[in-house]
Protein backbone atom coordinates (compact mmCIF):
# COMPACT_ATOMS: atom_id res chain seq x y z
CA UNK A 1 74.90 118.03 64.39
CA UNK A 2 72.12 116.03 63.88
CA UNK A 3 71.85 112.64 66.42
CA UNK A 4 70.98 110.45 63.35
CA UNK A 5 73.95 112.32 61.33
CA UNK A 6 76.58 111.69 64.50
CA UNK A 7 75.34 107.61 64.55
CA UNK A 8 76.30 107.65 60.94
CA UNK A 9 79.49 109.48 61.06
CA UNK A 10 80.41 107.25 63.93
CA UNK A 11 79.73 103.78 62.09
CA UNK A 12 81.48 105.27 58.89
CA UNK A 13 84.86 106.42 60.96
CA UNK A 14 84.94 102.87 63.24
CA UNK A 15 88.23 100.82 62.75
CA UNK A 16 87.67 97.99 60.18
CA UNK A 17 88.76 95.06 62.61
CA UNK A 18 85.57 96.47 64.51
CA UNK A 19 83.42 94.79 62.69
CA UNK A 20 85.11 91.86 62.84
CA UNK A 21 84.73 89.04 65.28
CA UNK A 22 86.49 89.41 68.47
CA UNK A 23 88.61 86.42 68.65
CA UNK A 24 89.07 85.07 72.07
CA UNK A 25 93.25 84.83 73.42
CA UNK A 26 93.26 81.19 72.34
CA UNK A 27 91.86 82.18 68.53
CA UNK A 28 93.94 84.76 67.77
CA UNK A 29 95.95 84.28 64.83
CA UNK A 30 99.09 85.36 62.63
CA UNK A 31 96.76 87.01 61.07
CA UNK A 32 95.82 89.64 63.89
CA UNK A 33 99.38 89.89 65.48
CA UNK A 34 101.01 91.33 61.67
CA UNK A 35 101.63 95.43 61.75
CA UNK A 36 102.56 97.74 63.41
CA UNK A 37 102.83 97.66 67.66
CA UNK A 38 104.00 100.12 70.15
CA UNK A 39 105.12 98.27 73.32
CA UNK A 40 105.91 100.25 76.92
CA UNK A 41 108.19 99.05 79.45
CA UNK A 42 107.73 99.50 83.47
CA UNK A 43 109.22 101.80 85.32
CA UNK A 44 108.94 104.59 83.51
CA UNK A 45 111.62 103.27 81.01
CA UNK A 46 111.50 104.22 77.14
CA UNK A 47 109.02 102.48 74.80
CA UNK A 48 109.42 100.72 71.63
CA UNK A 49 107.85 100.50 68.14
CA UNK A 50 107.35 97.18 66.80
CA UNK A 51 107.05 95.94 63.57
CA UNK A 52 105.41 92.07 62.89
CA UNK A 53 104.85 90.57 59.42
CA UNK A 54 104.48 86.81 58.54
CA UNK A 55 107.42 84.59 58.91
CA UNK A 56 108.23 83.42 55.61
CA UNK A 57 109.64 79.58 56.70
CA UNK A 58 106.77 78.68 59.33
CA UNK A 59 103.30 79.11 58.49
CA UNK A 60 102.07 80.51 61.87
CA UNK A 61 104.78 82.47 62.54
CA UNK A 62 105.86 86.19 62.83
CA UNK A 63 109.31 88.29 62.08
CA UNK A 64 109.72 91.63 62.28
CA UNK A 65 111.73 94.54 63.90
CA UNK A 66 111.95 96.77 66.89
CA UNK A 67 113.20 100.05 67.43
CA UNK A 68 114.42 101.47 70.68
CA UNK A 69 116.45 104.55 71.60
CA UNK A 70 117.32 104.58 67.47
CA UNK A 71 118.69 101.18 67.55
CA UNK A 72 117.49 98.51 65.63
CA UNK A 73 116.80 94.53 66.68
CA UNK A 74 115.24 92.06 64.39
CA UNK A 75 112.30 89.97 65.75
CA UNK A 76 111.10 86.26 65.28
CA UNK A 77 107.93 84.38 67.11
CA UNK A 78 104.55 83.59 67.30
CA UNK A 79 101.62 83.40 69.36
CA UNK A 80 99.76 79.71 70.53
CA UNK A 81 96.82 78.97 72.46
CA UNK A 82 96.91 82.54 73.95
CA UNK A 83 100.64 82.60 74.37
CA UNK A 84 103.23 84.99 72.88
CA UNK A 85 106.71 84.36 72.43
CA UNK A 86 109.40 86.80 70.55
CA UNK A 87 113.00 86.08 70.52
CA UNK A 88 114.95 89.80 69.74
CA UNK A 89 118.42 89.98 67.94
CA UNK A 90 120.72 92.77 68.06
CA UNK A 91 123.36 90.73 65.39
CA UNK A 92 120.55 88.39 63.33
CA UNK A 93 122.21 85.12 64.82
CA UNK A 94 122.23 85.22 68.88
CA UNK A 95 119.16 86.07 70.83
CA UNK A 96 119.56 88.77 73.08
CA UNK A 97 116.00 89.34 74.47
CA UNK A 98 113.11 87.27 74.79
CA UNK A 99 109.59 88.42 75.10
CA UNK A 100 106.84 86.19 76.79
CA UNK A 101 102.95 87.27 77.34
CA UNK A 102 99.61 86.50 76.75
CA UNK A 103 97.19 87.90 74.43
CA UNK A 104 94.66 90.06 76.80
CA UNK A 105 91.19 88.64 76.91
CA UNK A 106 88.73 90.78 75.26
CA UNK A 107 91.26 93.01 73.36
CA UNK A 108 90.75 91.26 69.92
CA UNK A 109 94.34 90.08 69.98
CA UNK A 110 95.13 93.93 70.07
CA UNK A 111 97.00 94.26 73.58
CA UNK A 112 99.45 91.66 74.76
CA UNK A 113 101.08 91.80 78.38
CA UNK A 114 104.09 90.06 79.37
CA UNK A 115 108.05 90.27 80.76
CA UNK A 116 110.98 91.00 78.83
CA UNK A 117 114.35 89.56 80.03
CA UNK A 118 118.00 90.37 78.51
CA UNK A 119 119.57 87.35 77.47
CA UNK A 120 122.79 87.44 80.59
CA UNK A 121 119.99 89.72 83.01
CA UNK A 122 118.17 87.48 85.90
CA UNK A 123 115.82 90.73 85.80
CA UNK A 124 112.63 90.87 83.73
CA UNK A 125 110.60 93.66 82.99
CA UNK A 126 106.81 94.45 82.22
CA UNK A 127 105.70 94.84 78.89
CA UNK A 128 102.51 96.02 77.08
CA UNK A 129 102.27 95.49 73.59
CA UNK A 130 99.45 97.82 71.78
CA UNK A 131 98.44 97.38 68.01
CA UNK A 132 98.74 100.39 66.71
């Protein structure tokens, strides 16, 4: 292939949020935390697939739900100044997990990193959120 060709197919097949400005952790919006997210756990433990869309009652914020193992949580947070917070439901009323991270500088809002505790569990573990 051609080196001018290759340049071109490259710029045609790059992501669309590419282009876009990179928004530092403290700009990062609802707008770049909706869709779809895969999120891995430390130690080795099974991953999860997330899915975010815009709260409907708070302007900023984010609901959505997770699936791990087949099972099913729903999702409600948001993300300020950097910060993410996600509160996980197994029944839609009590919180049974919380997740807390920060958006990773120079990953577009993309990649968040953070500890996930079981509501009842002193333990935490590591997280890694990745837009998918």
């Amino acid at each position: 292939m051609r080196p001018l060709a290759l340049l071109l197919l490259l710029a045609l097949a790059r992501p669309a949020w590419a282009d876009a400005a990179c928004p530092a952790p403290s700009e990062v919006a609802q707008s770049h935390l909706v869709g779809l997210w895969r999120a891995q756990f430390d130690a080795g433990a099974d991953g999860a697939t997330l899915l975010l869309e815009p709260h409907p009652d708070y302007a900023q914020g984010l609901r959505g739900a997770i699936s791990r193992g087949g099972e099913r949580a729903l999702l409600a947070g948001d993300a300020d100044e950097g910060e993410f917070t996600l509160e996980e439901s197994v029944n839609g009323t009590n919180i049974s997990a919380v997740w807390l991270g920060d958006i990773v500088a120079g990953s577009c809002g993309r990649e968040i990193r953070g500890t996930w505790r079981a509501e009842g569990d002193p333990r935490s573990r590591a997280f890694v959120l990745r837009k998918q």
